[in-house]
N, C-alpha and C. Protein backbone atom coordinates (compact mmCIF):
# COMPACT_ATOMS: atom_id res chain seq x y z
N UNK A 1 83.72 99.56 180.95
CA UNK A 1 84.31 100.51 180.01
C UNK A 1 85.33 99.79 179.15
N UNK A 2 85.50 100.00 177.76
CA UNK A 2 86.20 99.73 176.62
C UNK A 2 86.89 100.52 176.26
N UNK A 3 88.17 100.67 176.07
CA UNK A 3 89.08 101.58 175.29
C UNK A 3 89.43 100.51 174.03
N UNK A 4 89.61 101.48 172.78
CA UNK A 4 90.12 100.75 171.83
C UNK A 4 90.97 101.08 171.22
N UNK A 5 91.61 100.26 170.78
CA UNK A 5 92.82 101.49 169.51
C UNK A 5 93.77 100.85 168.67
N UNK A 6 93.30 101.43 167.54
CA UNK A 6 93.95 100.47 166.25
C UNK A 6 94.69 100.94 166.31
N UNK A 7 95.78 99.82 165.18
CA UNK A 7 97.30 99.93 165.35
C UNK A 7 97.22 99.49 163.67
N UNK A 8 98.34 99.41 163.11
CA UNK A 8 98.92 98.86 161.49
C UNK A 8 98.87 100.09 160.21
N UNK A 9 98.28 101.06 160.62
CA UNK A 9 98.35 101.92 159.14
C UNK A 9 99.43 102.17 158.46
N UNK A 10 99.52 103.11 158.11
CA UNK A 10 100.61 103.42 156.97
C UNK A 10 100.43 103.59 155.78
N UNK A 11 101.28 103.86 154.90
CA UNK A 11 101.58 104.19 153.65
C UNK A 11 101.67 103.13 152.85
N UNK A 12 100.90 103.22 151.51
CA UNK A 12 101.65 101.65 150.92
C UNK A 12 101.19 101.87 149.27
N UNK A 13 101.62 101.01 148.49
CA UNK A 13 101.57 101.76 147.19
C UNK A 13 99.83 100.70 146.44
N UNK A 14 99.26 101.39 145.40
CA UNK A 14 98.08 100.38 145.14
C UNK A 14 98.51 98.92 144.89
N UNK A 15 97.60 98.16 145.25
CA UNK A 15 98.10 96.76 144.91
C UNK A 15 98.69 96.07 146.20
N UNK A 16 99.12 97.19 146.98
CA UNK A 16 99.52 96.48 148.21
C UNK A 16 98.67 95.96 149.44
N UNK A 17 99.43 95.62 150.35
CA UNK A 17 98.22 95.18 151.40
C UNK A 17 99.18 95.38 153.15
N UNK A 18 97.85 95.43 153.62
CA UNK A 18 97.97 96.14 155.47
C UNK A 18 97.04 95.18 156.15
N UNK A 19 97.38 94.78 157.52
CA UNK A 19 96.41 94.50 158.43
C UNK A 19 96.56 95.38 159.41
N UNK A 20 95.21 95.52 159.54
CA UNK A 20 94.74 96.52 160.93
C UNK A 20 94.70 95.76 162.18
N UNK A 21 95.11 96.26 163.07
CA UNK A 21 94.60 95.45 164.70
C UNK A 21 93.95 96.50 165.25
N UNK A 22 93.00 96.09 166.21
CA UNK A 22 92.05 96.97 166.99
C UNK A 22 92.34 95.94 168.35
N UNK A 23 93.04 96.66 169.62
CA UNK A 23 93.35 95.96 170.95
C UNK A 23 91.88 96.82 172.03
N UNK A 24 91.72 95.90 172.49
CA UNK A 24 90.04 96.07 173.17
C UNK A 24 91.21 96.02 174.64
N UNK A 25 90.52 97.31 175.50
CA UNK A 25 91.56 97.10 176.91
C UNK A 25 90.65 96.20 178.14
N UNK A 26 89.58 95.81 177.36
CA UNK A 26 88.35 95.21 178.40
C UNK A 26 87.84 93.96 177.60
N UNK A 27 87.24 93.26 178.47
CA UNK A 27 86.73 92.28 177.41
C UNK A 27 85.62 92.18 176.39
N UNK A 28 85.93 91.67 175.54
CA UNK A 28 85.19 91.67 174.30
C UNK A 28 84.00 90.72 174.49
N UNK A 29 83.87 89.51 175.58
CA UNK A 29 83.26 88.60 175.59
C UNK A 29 81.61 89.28 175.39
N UNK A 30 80.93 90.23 175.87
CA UNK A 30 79.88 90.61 175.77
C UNK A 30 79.40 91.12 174.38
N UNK A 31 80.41 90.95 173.75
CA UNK A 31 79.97 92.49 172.25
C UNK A 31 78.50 91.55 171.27
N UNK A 32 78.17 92.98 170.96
CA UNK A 32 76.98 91.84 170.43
C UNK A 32 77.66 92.27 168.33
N UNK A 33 78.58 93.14 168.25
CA UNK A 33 79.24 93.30 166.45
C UNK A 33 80.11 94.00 167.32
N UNK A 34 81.32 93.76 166.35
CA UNK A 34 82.65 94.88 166.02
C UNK A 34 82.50 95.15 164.50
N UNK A 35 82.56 96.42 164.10
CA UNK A 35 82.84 96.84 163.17
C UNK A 35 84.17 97.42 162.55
N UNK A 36 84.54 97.38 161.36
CA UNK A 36 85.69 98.81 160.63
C UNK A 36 84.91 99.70 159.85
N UNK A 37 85.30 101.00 160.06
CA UNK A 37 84.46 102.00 159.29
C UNK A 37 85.95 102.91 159.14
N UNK A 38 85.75 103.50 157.94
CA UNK A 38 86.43 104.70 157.36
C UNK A 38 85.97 105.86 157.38
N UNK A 39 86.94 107.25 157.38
CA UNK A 39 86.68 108.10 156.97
C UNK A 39 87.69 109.15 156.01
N UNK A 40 87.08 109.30 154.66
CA UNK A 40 88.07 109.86 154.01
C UNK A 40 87.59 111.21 153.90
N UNK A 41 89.36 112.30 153.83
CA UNK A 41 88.83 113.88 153.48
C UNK A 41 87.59 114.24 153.01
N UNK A 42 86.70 114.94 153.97
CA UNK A 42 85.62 115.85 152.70
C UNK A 42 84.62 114.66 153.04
N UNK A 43 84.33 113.58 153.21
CA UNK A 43 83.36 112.77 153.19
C UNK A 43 83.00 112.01 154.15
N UNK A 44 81.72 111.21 154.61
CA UNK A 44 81.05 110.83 155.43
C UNK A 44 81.92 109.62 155.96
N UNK A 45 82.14 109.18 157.59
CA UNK A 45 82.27 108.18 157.82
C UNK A 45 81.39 106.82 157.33
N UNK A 46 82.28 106.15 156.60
CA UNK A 46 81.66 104.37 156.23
C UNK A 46 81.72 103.18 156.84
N UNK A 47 80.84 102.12 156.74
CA UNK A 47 81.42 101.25 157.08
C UNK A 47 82.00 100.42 155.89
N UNK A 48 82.90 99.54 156.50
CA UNK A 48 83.40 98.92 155.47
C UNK A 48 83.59 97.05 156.05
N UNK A 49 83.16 97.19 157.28
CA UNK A 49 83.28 95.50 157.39
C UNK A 49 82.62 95.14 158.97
N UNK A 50 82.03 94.21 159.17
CA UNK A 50 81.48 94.46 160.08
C UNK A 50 81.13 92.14 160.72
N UNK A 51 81.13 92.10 162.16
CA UNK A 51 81.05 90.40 162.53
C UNK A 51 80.12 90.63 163.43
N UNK A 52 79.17 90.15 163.47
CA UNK A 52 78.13 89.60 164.42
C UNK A 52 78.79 88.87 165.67
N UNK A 53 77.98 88.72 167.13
CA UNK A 53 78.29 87.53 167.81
C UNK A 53 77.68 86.30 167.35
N UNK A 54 76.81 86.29 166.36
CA UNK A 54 76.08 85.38 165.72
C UNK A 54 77.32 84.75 164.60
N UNK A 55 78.06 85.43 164.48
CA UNK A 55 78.85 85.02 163.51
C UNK A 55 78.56 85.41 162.31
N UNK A 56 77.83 86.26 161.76
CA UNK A 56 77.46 86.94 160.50
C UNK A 56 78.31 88.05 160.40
N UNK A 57 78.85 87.95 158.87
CA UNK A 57 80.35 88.90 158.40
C UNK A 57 79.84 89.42 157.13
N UNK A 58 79.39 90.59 157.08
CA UNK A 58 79.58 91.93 156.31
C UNK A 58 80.32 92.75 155.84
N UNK A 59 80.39 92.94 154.70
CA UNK A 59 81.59 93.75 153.71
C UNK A 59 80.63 94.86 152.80
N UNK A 60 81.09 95.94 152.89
CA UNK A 60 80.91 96.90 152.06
C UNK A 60 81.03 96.66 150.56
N UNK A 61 80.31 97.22 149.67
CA UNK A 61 80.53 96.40 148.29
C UNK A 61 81.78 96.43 147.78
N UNK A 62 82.58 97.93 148.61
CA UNK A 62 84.05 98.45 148.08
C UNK A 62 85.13 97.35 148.92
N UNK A 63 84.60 96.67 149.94
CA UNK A 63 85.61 95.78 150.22
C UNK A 63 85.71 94.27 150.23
N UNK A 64 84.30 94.10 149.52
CA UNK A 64 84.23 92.87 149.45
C UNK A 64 85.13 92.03 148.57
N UNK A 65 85.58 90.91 148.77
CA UNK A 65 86.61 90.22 147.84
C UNK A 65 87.86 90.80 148.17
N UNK A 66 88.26 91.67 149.34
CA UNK A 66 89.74 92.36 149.20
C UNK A 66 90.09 92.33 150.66
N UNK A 67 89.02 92.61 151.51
CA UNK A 67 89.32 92.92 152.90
C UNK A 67 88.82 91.51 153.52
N UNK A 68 89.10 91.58 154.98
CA UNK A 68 88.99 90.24 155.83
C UNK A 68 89.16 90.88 157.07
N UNK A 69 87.59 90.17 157.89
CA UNK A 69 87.80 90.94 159.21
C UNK A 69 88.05 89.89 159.69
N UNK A 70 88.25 89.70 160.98
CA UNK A 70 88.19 88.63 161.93
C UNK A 70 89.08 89.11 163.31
N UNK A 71 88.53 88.14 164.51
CA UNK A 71 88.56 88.51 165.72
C UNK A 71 89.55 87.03 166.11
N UNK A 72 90.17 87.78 167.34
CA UNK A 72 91.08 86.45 168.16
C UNK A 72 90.13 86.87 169.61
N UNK A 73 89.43 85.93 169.95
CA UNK A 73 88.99 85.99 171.10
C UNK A 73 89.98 85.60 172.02
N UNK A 74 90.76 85.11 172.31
CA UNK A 74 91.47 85.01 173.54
C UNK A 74 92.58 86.51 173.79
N UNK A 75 92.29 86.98 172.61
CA UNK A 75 93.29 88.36 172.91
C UNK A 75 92.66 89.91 172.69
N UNK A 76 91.64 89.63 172.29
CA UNK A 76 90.33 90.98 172.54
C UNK A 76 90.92 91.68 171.48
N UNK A 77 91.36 91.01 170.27
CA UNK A 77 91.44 91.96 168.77
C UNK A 77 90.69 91.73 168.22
N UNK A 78 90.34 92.59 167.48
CA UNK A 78 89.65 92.57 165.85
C UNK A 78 90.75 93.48 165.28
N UNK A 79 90.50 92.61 163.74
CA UNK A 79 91.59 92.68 162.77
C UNK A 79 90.90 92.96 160.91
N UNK A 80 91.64 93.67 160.55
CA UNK A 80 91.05 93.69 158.91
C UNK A 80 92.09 93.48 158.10
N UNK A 81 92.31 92.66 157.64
CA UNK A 81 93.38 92.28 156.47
C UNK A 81 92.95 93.11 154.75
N UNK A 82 93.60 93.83 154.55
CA UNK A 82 93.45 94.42 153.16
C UNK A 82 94.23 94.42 151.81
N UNK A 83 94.11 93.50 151.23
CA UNK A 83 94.14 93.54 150.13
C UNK A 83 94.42 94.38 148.84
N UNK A 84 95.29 93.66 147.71
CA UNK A 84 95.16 94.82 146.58
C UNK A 84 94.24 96.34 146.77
N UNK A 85 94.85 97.17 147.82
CA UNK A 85 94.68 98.41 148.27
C UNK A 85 94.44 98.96 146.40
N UNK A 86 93.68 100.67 146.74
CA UNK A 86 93.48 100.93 146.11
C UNK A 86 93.21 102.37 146.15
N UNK A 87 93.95 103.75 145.98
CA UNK A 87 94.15 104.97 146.26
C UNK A 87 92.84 105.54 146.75
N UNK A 88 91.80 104.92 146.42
CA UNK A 88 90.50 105.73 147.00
C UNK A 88 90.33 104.74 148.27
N UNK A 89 91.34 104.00 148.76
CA UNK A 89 90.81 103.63 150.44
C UNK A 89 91.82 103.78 151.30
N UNK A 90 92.25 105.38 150.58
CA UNK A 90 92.83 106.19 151.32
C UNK A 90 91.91 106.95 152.46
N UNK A 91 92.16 106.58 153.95
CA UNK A 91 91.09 107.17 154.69
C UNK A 91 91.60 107.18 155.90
N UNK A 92 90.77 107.74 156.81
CA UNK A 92 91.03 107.20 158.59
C UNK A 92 90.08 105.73 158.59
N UNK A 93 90.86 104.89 159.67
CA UNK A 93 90.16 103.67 159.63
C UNK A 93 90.04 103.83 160.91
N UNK A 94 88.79 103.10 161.61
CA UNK A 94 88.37 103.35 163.07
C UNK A 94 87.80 101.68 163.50
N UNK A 95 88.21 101.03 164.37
CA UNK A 95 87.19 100.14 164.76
C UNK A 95 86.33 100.44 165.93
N UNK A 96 85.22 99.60 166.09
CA UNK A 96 83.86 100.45 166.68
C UNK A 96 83.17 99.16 167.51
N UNK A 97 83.21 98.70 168.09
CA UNK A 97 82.26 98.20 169.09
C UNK A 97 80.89 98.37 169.79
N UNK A 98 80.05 97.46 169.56
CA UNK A 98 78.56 97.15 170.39
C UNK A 98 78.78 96.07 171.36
N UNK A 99 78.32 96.76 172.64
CA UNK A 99 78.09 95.52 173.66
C UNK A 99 77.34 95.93 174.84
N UNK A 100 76.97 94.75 175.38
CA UNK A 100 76.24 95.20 176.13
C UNK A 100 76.37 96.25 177.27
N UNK A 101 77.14 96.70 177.67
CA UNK A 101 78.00 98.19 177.93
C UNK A 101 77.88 99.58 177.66
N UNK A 102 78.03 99.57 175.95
CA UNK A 102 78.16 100.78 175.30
C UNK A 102 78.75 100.45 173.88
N UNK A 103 78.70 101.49 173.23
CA UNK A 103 78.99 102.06 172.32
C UNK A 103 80.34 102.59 171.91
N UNK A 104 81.51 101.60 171.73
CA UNK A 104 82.68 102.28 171.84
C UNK A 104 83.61 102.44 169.92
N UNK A 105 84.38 103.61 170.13
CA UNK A 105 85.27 103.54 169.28
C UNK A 105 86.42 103.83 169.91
N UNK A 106 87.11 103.71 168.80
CA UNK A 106 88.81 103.84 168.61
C UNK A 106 89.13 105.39 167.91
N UNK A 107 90.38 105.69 168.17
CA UNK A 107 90.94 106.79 167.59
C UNK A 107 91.03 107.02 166.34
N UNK A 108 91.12 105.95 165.63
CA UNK A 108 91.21 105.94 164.26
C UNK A 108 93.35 105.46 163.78
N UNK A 109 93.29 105.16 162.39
CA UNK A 109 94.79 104.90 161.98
C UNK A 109 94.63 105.20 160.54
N UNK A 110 95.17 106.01 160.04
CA UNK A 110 95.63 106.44 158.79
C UNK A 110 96.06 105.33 157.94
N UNK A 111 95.19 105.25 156.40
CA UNK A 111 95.92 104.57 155.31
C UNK A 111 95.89 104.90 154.54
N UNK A 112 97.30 105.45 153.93
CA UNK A 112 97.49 106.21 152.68
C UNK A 112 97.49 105.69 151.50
N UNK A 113 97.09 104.97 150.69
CA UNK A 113 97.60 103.99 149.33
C UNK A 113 97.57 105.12 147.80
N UNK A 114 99.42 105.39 147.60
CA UNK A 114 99.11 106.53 146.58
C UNK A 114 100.87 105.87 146.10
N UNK A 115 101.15 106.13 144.54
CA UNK A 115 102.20 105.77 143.94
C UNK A 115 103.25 106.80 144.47
């Protein structure tokens, strides 16, 4: 079993920037992807960034060039660094795990980006 749960949201104005942490309470060594996916008011959960155990790294077209995922294996995070924010990625952010286990998410963390 995996518990997860991001940490870093907040408020921040466009142009600014946030990193997310996602703390895994189990080990990560099995996962076969961690993902970040959003969800904003009124609309469908997305993904927005996503790492293989193969090492293959996926970005949504809306975060490509801005966001940055990456993992610390010795400390069972995954992380999204974000970039020149931008009022429409105003959302809940969730990280999400595959492994050989299950199917896990996180609670989600609020990011507001509004003047």
């Amino acid at each position: 079993q995996v518990r997860l749960e991001e940490s870093g949201g907040g408020f921040v104005q466009p142009g600014g920037s946030l990193k997310l942490s996602c703390a895994a309470s189990g080990s990560l060594d099995d996962f076969e992807a961690m993902y970040w996916y959003r969800q904003a008011p009124g609309k469908q959960r997305e993904h927005v960034a996503g790492l293989t155990r193969r090492g293959t790294i996926a970005y949504s077209d809306s975060a490509e060039g801005r966001f940055t995922i990456s993992r610390d294996n010795g400390k069972n995070m995954l992380y999204l660094q974000m970039n020149n924010l931008r009022p429409e990625d105003t959302a809940v952010y969730f990280c999400h795990v595959l492994s050989g286990a299950g199917n896990y998410w996180g609670p989600g963390t609020q990011i507001t980006v509004s003047s």
